[in-house]
Protein backbone atom coordinates (compact mmCIF):
# COMPACT_ATOMS: atom_id res chain seq x y z
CA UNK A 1 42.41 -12.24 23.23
CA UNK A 2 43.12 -10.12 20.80
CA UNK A 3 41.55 -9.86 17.35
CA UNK A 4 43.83 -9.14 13.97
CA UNK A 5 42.35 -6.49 11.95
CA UNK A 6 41.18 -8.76 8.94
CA UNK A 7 39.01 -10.05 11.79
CA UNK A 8 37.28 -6.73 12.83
CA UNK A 9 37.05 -5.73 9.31
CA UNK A 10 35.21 -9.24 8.82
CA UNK A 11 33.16 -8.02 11.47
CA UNK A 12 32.25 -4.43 10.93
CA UNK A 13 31.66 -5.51 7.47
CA UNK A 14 29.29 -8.19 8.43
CA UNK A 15 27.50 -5.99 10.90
CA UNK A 16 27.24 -2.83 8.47
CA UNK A 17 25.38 -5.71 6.12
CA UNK A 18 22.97 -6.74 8.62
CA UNK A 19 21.79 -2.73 9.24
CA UNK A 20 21.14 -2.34 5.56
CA UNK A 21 19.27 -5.46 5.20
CA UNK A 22 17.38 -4.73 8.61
CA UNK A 23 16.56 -1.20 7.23
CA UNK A 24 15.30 -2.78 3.87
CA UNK A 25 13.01 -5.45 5.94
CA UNK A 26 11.95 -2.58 7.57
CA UNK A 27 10.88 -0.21 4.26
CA UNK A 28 9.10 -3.60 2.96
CA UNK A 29 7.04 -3.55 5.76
CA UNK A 30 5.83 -0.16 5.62
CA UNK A 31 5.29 -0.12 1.99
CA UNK A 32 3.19 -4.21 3.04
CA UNK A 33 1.38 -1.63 5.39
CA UNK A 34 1.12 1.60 3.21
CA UNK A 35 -0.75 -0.71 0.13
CA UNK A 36 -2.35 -3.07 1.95
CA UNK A 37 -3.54 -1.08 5.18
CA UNK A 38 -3.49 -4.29 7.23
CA UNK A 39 -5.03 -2.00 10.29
CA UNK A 40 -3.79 -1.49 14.14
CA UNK A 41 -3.93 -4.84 15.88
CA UNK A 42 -2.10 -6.41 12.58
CA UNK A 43 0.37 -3.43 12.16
CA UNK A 44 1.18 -3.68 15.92
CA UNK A 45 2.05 -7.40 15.44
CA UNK A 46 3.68 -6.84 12.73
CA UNK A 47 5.91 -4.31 14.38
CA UNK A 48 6.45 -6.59 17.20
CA UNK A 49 7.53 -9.47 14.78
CA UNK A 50 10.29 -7.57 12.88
CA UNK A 51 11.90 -6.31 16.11
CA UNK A 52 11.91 -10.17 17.34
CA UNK A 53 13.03 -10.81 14.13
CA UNK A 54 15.83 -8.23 13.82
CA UNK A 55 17.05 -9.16 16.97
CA UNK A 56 17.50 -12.98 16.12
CA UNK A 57 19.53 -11.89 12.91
CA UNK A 58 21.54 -9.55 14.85
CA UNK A 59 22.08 -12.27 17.49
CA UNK A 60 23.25 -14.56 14.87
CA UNK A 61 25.35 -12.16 13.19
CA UNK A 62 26.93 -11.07 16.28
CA UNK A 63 27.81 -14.66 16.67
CA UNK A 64 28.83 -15.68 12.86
CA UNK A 65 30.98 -12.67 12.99
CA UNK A 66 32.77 -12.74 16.64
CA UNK A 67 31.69 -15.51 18.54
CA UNK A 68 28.75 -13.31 20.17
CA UNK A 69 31.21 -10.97 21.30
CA UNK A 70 29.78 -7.00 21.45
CA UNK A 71 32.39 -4.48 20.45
CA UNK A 72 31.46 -0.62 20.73
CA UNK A 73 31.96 -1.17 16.66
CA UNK A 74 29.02 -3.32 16.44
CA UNK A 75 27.11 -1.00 16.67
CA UNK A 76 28.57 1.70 14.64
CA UNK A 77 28.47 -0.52 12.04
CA UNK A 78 24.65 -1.34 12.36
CA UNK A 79 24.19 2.17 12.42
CA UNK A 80 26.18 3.08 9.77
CA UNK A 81 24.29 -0.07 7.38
CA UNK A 82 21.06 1.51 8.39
CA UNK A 83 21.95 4.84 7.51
CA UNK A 84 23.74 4.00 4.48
CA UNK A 85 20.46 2.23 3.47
CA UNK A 86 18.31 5.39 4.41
CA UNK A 87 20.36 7.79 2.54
CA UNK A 88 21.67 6.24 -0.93
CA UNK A 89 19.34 3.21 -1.25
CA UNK A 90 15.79 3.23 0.04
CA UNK A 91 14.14 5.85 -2.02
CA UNK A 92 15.42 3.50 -5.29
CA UNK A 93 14.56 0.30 -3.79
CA UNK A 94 10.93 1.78 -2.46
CA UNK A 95 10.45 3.14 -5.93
CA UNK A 96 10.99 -0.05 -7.67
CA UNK A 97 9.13 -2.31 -5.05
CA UNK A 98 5.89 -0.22 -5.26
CA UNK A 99 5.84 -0.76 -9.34
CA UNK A 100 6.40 -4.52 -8.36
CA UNK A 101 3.81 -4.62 -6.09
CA UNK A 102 1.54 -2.88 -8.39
CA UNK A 103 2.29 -4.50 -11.12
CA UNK A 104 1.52 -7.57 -9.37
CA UNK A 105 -2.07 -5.74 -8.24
CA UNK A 106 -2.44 -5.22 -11.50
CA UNK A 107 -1.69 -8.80 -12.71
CA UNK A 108 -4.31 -10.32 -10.26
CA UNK A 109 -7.01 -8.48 -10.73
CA UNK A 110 -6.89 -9.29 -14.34
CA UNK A 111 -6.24 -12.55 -14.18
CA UNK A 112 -9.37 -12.57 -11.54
CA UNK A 113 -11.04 -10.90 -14.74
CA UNK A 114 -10.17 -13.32 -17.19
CA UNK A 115 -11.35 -16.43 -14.30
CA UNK A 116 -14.59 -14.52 -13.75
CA UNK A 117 -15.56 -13.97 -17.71
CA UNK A 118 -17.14 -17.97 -18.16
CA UNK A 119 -19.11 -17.26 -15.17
CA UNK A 120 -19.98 -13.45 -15.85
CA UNK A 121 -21.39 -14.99 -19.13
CA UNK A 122 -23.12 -17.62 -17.91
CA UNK A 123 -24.90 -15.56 -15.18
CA UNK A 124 -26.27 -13.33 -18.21
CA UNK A 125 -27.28 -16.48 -19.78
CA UNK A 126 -29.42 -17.87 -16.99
CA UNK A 127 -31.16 -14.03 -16.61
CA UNK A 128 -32.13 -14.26 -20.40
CA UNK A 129 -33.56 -17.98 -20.24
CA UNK A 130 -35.64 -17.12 -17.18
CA UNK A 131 -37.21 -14.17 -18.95
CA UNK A 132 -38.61 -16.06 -21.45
């Protein structure tokens, strides 16, 4: 059966989608990893999770876009999103999700400061009354 061109646009442009958001998944986990240094066993799972995952939403693109049917286009088009991720968007997107994350860092540990300061006080408190 053939497809009309609005269709394989439709597609492609569905496809080149799900290779930029699959190479965006993919920074967040290695910046998760660079920060947070979850270690081998953890990383490894993690690794094995987003390709499980990125093969589901491929899957279901695949099949939102053409029925599950595989044209060589498919995958020029994941490519392509990837790429086009790589080259014009992730240094931007990293840059601006590391400041979130540290800001967020940042946030927590003070607000762990400002939780602590009652009992930081009162720990002082009960050195100074056993002294006398």
């Amino acid at each position: 059966m053939a497809t009309s061109i609005a269709q394989q646009l439709f597609e492609f442009l569905v496809l080149l989608y799900g290779g930029i958001v699959a190479a965006f998944i993919y920074d967040f986990i290695m910046l998760y990893q660079k920060h947070f240094k979850p270690g081998k066993i953890l990383s490894s799972f993690q690794d094995i999770l987003y390709w499980i995952m990125m093969t589901s939403i491929v899957i279901y693109l695949l099949y939102y876009s053409s029925l599950g049917s595989i044209k060589g286009y498919s995958f020029f088009a994941l490519i392509s999103g990837y790429l086009i991720y790589r080259i014009f968007l992730s240094q931007i997107i990293n840059k601006t999700i590391e400041k979130i994350i540290l800001s967020l860092v940042k946030a927590i540990r003070i607000c762990i400061k400002i939780l602590s300061l009652p009992y930081a006080n009162n720990h002082k408190n009960e050195k100074t009354h056993s002294k006398m």
